[in-house]
PDB file of N, CA and C in Angstrom:
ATOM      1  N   UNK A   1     109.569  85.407  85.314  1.00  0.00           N
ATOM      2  CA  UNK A   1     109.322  85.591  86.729  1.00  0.00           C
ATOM      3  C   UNK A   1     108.644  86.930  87.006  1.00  0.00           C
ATOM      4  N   UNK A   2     109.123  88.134  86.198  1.00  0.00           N
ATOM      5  CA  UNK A   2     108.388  89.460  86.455  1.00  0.00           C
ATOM      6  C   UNK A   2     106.804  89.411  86.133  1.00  0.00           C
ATOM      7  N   UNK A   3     106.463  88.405  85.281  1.00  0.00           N
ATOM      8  CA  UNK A   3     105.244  88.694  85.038  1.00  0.00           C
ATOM      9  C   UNK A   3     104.286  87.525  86.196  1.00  0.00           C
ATOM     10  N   UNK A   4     105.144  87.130  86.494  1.00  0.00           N
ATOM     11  CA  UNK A   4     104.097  85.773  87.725  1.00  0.00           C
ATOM     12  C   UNK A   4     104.433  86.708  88.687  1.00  0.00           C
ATOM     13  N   UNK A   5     105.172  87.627  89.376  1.00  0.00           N
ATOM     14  CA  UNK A   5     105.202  88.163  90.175  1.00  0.00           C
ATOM     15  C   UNK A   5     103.702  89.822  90.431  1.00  0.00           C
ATOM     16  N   UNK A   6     103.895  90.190  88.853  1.00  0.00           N
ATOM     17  CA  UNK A   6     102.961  91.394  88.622  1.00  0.00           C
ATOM     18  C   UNK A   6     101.762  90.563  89.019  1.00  0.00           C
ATOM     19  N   UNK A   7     101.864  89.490  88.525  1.00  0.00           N
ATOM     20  CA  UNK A   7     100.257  88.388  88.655  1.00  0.00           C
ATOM     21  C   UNK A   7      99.319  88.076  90.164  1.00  0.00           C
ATOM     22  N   UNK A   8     100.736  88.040  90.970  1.00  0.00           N
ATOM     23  CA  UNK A   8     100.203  87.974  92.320  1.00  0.00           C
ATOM     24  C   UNK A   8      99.782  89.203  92.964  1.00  0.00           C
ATOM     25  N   UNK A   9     100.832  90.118  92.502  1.00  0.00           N
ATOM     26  CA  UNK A   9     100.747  91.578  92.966  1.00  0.00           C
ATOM     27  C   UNK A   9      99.659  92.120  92.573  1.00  0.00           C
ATOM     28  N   UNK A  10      98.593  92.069  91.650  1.00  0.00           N
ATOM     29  CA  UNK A  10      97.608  92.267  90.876  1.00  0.00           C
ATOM     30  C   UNK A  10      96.172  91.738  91.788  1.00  0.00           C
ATOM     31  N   UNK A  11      96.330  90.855  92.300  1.00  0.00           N
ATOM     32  CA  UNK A  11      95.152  90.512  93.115  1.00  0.00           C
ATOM     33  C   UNK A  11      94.793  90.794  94.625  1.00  0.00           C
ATOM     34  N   UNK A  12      95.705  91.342  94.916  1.00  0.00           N
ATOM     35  CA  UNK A  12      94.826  92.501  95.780  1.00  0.00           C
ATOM     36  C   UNK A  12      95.608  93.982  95.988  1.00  0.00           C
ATOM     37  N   UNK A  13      95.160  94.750  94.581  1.00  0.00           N
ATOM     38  CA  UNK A  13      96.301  95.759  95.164  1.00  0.00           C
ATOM     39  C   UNK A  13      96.000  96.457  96.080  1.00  0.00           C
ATOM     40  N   UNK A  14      95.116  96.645  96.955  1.00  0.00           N
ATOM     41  CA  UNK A  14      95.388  97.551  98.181  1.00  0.00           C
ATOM     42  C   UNK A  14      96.252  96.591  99.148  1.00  0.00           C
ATOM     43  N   UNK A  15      96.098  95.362  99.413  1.00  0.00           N
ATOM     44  CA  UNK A  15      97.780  95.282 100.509  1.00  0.00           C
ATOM     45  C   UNK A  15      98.652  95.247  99.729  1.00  0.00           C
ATOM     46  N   UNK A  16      98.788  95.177  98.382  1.00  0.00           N
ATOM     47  CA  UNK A  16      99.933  95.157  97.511  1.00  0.00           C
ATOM     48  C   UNK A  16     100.622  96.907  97.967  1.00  0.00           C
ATOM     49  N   UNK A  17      99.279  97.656  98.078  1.00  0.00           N
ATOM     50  CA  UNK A  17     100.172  98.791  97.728  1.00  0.00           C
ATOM     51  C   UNK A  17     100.766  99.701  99.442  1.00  0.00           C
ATOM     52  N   UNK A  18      99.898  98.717 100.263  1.00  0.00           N
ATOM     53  CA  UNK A  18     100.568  99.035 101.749  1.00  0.00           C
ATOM     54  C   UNK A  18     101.855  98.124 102.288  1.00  0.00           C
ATOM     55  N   UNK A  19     102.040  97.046 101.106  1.00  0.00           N
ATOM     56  CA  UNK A  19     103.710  96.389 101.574  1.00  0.00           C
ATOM     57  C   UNK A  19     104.141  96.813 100.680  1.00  0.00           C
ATOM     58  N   UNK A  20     104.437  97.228  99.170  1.00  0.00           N
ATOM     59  CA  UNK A  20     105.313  97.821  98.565  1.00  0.00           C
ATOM     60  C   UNK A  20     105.397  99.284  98.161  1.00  0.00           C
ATOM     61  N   UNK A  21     104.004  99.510  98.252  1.00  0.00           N
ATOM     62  CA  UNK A  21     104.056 100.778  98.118  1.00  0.00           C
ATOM     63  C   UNK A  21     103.308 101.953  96.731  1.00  0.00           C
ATOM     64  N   UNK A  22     103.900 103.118  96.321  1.00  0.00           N
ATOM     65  CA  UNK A  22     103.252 103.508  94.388  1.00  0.00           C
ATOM     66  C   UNK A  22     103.854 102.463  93.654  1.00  0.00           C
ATOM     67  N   UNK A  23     103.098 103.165  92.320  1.00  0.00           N
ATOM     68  CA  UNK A  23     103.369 102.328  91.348  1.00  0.00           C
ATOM     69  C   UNK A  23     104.963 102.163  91.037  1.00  0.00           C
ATOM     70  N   UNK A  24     105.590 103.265  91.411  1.00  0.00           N
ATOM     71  CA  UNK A  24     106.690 103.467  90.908  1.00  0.00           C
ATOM     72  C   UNK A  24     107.908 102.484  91.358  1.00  0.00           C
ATOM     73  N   UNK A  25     107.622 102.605  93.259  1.00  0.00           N
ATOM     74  CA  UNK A  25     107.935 101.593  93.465  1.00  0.00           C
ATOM     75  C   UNK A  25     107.559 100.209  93.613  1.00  0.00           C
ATOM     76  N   UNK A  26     106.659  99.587  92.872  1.00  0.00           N
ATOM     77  CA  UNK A  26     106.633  98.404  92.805  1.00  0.00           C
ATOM     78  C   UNK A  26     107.020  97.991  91.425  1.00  0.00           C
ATOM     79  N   UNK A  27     107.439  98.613  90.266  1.00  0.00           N
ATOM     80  CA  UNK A  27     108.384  98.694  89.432  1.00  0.00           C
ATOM     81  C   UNK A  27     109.504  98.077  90.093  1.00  0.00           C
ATOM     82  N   UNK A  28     110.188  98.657  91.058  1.00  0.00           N
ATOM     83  CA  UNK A  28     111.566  98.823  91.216  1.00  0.00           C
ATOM     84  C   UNK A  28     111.038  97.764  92.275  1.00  0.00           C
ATOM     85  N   UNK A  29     110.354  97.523  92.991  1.00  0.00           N
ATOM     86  CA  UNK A  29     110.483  96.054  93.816  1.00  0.00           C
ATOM     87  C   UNK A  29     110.285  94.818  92.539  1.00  0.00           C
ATOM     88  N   UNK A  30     109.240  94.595  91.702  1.00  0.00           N
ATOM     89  CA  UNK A  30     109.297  93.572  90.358  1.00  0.00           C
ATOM     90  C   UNK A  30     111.134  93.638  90.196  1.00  0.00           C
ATOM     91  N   UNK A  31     111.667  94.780  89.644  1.00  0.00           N
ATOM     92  CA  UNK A  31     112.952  94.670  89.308  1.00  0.00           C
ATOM     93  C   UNK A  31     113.750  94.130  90.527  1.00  0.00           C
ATOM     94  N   UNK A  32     113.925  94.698  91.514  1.00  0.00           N
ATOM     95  CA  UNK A  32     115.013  93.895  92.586  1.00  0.00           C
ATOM     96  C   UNK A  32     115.016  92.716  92.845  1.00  0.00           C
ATOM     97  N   UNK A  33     113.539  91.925  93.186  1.00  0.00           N
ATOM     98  CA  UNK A  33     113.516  90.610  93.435  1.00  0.00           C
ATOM     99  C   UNK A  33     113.938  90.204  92.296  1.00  0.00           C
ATOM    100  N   UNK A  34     113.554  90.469  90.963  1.00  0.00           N
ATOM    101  CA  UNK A  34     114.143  89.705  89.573  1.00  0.00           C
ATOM    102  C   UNK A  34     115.418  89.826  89.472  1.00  0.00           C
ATOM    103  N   UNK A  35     115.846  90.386  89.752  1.00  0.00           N
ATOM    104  CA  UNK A  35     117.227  90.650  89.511  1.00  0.00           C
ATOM    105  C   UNK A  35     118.254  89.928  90.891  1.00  0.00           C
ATOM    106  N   UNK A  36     117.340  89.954  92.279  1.00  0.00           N
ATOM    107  CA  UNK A  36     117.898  89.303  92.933  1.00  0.00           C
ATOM    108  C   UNK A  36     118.114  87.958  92.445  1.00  0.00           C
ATOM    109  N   UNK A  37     116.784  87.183  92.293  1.00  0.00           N
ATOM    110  CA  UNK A  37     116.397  85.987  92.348  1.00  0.00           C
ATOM    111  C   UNK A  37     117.642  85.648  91.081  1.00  0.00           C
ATOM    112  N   UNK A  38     117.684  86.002  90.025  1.00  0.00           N
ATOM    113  CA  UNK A  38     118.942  85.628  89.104  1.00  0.00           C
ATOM    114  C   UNK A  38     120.109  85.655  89.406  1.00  0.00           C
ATOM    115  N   UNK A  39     120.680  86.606  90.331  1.00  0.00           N
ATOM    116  CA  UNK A  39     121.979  86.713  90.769  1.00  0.00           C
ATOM    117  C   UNK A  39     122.193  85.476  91.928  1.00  0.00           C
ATOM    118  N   UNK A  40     121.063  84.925  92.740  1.00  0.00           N
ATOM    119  CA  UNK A  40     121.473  84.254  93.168  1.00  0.00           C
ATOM    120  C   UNK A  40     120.977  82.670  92.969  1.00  0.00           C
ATOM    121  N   UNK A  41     120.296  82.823  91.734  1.00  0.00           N
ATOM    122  CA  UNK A  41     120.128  81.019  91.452  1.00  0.00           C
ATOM    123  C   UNK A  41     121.119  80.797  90.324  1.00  0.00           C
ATOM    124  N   UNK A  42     121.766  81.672  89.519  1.00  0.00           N
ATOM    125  CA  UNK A  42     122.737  81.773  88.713  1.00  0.00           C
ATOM    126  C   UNK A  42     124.247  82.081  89.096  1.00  0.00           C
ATOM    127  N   UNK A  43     124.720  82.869  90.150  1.00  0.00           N
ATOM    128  CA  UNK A  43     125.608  83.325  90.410  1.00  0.00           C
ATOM    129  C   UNK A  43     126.427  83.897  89.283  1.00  0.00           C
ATOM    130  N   UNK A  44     125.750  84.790  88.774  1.00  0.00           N
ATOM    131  CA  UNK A  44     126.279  85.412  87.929  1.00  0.00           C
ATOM    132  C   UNK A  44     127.365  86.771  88.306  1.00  0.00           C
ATOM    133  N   UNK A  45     128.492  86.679  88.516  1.00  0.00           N
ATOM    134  CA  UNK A  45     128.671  88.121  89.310  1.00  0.00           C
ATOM    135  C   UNK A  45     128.399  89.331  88.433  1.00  0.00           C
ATOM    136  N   UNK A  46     127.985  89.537  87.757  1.00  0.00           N
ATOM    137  CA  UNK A  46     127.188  90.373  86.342  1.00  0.00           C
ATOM    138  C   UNK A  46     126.443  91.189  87.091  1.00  0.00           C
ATOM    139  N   UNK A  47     125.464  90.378  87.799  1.00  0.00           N
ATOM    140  CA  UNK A  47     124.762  90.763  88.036  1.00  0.00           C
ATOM    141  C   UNK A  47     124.406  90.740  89.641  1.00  0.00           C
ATOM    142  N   UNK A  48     125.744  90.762  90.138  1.00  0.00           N
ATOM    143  CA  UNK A  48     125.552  91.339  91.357  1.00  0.00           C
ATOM    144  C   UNK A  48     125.193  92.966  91.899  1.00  0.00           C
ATOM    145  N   UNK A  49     125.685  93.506  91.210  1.00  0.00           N
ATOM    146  CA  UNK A  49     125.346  95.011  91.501  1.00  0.00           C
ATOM    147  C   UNK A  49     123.434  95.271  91.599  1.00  0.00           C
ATOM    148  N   UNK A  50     122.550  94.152  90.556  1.00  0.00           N
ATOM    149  CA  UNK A  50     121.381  94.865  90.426  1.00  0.00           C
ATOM    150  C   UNK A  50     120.987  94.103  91.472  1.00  0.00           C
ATOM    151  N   UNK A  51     121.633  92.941  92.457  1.00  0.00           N
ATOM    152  CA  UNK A  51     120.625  92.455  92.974  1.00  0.00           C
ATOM    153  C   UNK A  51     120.588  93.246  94.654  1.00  0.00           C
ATOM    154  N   UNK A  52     119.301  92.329  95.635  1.00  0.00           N
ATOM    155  CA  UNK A  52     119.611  93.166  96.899  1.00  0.00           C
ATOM    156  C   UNK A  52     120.298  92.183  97.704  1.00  0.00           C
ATOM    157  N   UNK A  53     121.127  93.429  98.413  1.00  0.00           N
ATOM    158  CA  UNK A  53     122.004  92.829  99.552  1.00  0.00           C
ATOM    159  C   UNK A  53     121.676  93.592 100.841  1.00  0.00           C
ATOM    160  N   UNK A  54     122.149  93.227 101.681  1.00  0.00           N
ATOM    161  CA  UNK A  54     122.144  93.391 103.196  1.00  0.00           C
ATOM    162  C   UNK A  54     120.860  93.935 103.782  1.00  0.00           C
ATOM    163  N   UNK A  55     120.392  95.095 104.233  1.00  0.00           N
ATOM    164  CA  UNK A  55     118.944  95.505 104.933  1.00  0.00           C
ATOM    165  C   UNK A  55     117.874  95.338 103.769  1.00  0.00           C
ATOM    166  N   UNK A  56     118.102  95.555 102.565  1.00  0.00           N
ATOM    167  CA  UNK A  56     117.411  95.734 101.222  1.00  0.00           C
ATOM    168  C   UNK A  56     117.117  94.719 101.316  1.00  0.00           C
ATOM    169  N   UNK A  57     117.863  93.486 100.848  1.00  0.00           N
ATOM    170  CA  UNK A  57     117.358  92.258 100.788  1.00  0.00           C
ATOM    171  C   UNK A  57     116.444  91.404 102.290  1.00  0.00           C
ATOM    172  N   UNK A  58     116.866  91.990 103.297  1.00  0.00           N
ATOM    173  CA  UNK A  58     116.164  91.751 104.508  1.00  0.00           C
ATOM    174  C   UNK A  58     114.724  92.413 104.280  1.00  0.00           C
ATOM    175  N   UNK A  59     114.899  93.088 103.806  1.00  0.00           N
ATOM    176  CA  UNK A  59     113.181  93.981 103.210  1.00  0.00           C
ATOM    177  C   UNK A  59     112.376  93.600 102.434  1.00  0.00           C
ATOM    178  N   UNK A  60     113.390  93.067 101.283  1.00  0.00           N
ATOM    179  CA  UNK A  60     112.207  92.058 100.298  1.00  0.00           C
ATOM    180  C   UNK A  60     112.151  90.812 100.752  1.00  0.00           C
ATOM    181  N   UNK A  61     112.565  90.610 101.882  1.00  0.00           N
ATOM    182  CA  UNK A  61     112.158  89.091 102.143  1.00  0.00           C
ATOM    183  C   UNK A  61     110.679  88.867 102.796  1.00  0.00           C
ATOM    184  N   UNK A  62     111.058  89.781 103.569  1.00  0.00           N
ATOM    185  CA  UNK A  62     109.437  90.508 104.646  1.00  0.00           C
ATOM    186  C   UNK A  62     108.754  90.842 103.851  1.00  0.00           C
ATOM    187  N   UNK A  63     108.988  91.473 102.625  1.00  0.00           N
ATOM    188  CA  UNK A  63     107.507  91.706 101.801  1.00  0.00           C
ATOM    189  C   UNK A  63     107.324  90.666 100.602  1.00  0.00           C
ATOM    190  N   UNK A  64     108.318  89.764 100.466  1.00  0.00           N
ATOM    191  CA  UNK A  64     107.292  88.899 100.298  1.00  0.00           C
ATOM    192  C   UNK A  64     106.772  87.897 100.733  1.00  0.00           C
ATOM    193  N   UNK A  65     107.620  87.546 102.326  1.00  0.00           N
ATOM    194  CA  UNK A  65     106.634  86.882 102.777  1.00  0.00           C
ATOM    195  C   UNK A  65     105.209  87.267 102.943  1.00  0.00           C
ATOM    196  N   UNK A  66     105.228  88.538 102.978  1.00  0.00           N
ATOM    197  CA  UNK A  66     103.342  89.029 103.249  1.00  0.00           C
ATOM    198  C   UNK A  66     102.653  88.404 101.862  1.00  0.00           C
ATOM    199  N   UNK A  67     103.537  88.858 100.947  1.00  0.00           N
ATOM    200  CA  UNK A  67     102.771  88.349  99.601  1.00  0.00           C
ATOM    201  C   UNK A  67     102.672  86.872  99.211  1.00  0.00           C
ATOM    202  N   UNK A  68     103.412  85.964  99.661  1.00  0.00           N
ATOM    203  CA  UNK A  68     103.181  84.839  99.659  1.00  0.00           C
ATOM    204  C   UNK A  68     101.915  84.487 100.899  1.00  0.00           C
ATOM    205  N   UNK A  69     102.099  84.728 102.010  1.00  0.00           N
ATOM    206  CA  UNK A  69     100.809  84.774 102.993  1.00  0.00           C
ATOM    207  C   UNK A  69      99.542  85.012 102.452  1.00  0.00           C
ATOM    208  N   UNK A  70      99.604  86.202 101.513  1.00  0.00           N
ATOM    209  CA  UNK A  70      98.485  86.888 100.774  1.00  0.00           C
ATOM    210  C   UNK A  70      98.335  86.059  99.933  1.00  0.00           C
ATOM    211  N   UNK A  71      98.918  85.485  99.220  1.00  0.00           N
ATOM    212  CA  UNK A  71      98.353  84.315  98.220  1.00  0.00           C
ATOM    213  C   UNK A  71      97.906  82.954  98.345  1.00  0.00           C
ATOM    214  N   UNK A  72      98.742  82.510  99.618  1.00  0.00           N
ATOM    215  CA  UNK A  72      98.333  81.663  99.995  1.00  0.00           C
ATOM    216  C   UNK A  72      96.444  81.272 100.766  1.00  0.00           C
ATOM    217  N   UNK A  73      96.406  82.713 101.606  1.00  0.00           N
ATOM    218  CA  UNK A  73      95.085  82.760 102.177  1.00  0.00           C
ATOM    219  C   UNK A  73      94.450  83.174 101.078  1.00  0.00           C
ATOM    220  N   UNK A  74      94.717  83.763  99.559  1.00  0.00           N
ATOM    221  CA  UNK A  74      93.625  83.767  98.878  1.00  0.00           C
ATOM    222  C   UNK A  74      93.180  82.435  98.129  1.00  0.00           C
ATOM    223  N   UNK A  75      93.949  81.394  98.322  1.00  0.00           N
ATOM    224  CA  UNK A  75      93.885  80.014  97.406  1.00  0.00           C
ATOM    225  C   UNK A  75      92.699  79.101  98.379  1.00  0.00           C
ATOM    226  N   UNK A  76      92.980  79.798  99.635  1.00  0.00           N
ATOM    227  CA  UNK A  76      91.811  78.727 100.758  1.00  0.00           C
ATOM    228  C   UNK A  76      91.041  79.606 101.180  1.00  0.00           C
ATOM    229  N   UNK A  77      90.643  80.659  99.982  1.00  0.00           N
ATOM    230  CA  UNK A  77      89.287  81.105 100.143  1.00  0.00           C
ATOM    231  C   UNK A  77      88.874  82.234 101.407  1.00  0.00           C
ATOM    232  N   UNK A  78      89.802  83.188 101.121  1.00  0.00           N
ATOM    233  CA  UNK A  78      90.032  84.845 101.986  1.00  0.00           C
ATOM    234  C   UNK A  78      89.762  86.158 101.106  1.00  0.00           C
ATOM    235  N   UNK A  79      88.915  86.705 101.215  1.00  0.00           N
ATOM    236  CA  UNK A  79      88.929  87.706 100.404  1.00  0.00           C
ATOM    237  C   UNK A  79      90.078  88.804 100.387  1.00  0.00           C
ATOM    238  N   UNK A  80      90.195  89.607  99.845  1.00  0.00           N
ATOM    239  CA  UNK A  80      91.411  90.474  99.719  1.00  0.00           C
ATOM    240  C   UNK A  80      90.627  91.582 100.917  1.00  0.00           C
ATOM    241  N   UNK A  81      89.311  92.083 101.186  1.00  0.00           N
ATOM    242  CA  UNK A  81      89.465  92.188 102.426  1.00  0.00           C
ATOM    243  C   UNK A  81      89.594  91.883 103.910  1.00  0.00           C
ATOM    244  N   UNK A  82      89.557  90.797 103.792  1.00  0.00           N
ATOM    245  CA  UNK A  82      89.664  89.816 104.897  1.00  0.00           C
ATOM    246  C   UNK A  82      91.009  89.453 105.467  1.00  0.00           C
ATOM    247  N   UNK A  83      91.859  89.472 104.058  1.00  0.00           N
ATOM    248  CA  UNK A  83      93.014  89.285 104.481  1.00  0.00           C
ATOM    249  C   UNK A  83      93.418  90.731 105.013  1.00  0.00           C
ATOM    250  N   UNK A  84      93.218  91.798 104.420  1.00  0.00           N
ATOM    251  CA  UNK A  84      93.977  93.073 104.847  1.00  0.00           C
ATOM    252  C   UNK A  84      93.623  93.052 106.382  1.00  0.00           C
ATOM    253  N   UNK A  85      92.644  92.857 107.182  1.00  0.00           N
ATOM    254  CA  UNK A  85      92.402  92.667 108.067  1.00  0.00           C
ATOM    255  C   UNK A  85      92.832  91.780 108.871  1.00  0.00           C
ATOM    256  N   UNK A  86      93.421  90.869 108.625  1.00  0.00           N
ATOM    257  CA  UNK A  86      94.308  90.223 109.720  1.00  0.00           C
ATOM    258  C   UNK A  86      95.602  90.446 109.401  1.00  0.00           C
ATOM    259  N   UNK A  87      96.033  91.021 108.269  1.00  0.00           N
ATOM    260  CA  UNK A  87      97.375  91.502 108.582  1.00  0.00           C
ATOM    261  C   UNK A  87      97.607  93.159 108.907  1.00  0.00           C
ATOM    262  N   UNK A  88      96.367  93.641 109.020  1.00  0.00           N
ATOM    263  CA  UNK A  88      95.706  94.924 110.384  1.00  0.00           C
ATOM    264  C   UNK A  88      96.259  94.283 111.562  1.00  0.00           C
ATOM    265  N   UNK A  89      95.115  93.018 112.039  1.00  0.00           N
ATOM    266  CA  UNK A  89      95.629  92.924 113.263  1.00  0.00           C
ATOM    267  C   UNK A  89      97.343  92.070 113.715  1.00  0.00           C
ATOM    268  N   UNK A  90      97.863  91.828 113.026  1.00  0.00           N
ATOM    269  CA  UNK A  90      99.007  90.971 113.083  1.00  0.00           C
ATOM    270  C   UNK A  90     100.144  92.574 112.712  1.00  0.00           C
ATOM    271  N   UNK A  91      99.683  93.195 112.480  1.00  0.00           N
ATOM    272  CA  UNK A  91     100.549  94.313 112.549  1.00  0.00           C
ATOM    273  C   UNK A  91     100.463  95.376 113.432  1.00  0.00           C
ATOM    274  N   UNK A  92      99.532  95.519 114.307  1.00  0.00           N
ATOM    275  CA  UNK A  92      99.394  95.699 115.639  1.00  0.00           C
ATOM    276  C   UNK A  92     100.023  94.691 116.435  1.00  0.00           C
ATOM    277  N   UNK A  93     100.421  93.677 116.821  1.00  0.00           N
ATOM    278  CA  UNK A  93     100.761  92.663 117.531  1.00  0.00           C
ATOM    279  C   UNK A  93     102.483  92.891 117.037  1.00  0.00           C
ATOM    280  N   UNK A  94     102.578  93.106 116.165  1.00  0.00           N
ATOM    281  CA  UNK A  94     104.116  93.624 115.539  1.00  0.00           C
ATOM    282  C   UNK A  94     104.519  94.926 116.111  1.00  0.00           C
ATOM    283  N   UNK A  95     103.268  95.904 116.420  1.00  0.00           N
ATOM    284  CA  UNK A  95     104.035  96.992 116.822  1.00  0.00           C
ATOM    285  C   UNK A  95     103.971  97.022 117.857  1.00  0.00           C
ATOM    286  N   UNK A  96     103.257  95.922 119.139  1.00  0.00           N
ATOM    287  CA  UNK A  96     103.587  96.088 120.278  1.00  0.00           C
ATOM    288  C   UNK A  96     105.115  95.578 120.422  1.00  0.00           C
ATOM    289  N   UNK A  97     105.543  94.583 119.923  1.00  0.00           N
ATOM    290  CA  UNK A  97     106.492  94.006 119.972  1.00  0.00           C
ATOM    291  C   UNK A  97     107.876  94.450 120.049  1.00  0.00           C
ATOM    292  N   UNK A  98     107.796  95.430 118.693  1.00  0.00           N
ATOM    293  CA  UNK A  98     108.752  96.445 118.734  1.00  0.00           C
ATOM    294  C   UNK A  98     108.706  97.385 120.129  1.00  0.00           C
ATOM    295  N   UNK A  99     107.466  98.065 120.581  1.00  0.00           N
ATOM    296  CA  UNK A  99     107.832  99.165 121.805  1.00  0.00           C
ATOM    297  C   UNK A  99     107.969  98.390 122.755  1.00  0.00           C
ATOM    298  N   UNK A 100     107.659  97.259 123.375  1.00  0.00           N
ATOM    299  CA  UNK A 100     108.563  96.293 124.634  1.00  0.00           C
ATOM    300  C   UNK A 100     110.114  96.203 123.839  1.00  0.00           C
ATOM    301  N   UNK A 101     110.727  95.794 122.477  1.00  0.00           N
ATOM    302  CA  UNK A 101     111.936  95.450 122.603  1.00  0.00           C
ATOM    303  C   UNK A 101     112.475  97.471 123.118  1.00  0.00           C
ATOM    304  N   UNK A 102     111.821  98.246 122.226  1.00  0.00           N
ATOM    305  CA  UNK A 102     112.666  99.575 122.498  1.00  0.00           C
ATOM    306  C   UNK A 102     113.018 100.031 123.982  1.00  0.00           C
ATOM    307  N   UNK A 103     112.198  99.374 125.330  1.00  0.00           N
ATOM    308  CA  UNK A 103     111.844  99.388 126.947  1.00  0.00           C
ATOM    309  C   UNK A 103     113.259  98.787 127.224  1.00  0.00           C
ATOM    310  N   UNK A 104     113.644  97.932 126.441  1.00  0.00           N
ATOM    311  CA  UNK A 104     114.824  97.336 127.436  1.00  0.00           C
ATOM    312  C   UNK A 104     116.016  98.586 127.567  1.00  0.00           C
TER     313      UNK A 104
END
């Protein structure tokens, strides 16, 4: 799984590296989702400690939905700049969202 994951992450690393981030941490994101994804299709309690729980795991879910989005629009023919650009503008539309909820 770490290496189909580096695989996707590999084709466009500039939004790769504005949802996860340096190299260093996308090390340690490859490791969490792997380690998630085993702890919970296995239930291993072993390996509960490496996996993510609570806001963490709410975090890698959001990044990879971007990365699944990102792969998906590259399979029907989006360039890797094309895509960064609508998830430009879809992340503007995210941050209005947030300053109306902060108004209430």
């Amino acid at each position: 799984m770490a290496n189909r994951l580096k695989d996707a992450l590999d084709r466009c690393p500039a939004i790769t590296a504005r949802v996860i981030g340096s190299s260093k941490k996308r090390k340690s994101f490859i490791r969490k989702v792997t380690a998630t994804r085993n702890y919970e299709m296995h239930l291993d309690p072993d390996g509960r400690a490496a996996a993510a729980v609570s806001a963490r795991l709410v975090t890698l879910t959001f990044q990879l939905r971007v990365l699944v989005e990102m792969t998906l629009l590259l399979e029907i023919g989006f360039t890797c700049d094309e895509i960064a650009a609508i998830f430009d503008r879809e992340s503007s539309r995210l941050s209005r969202v947030d300053h109306f909820r902060e108004l209430r």
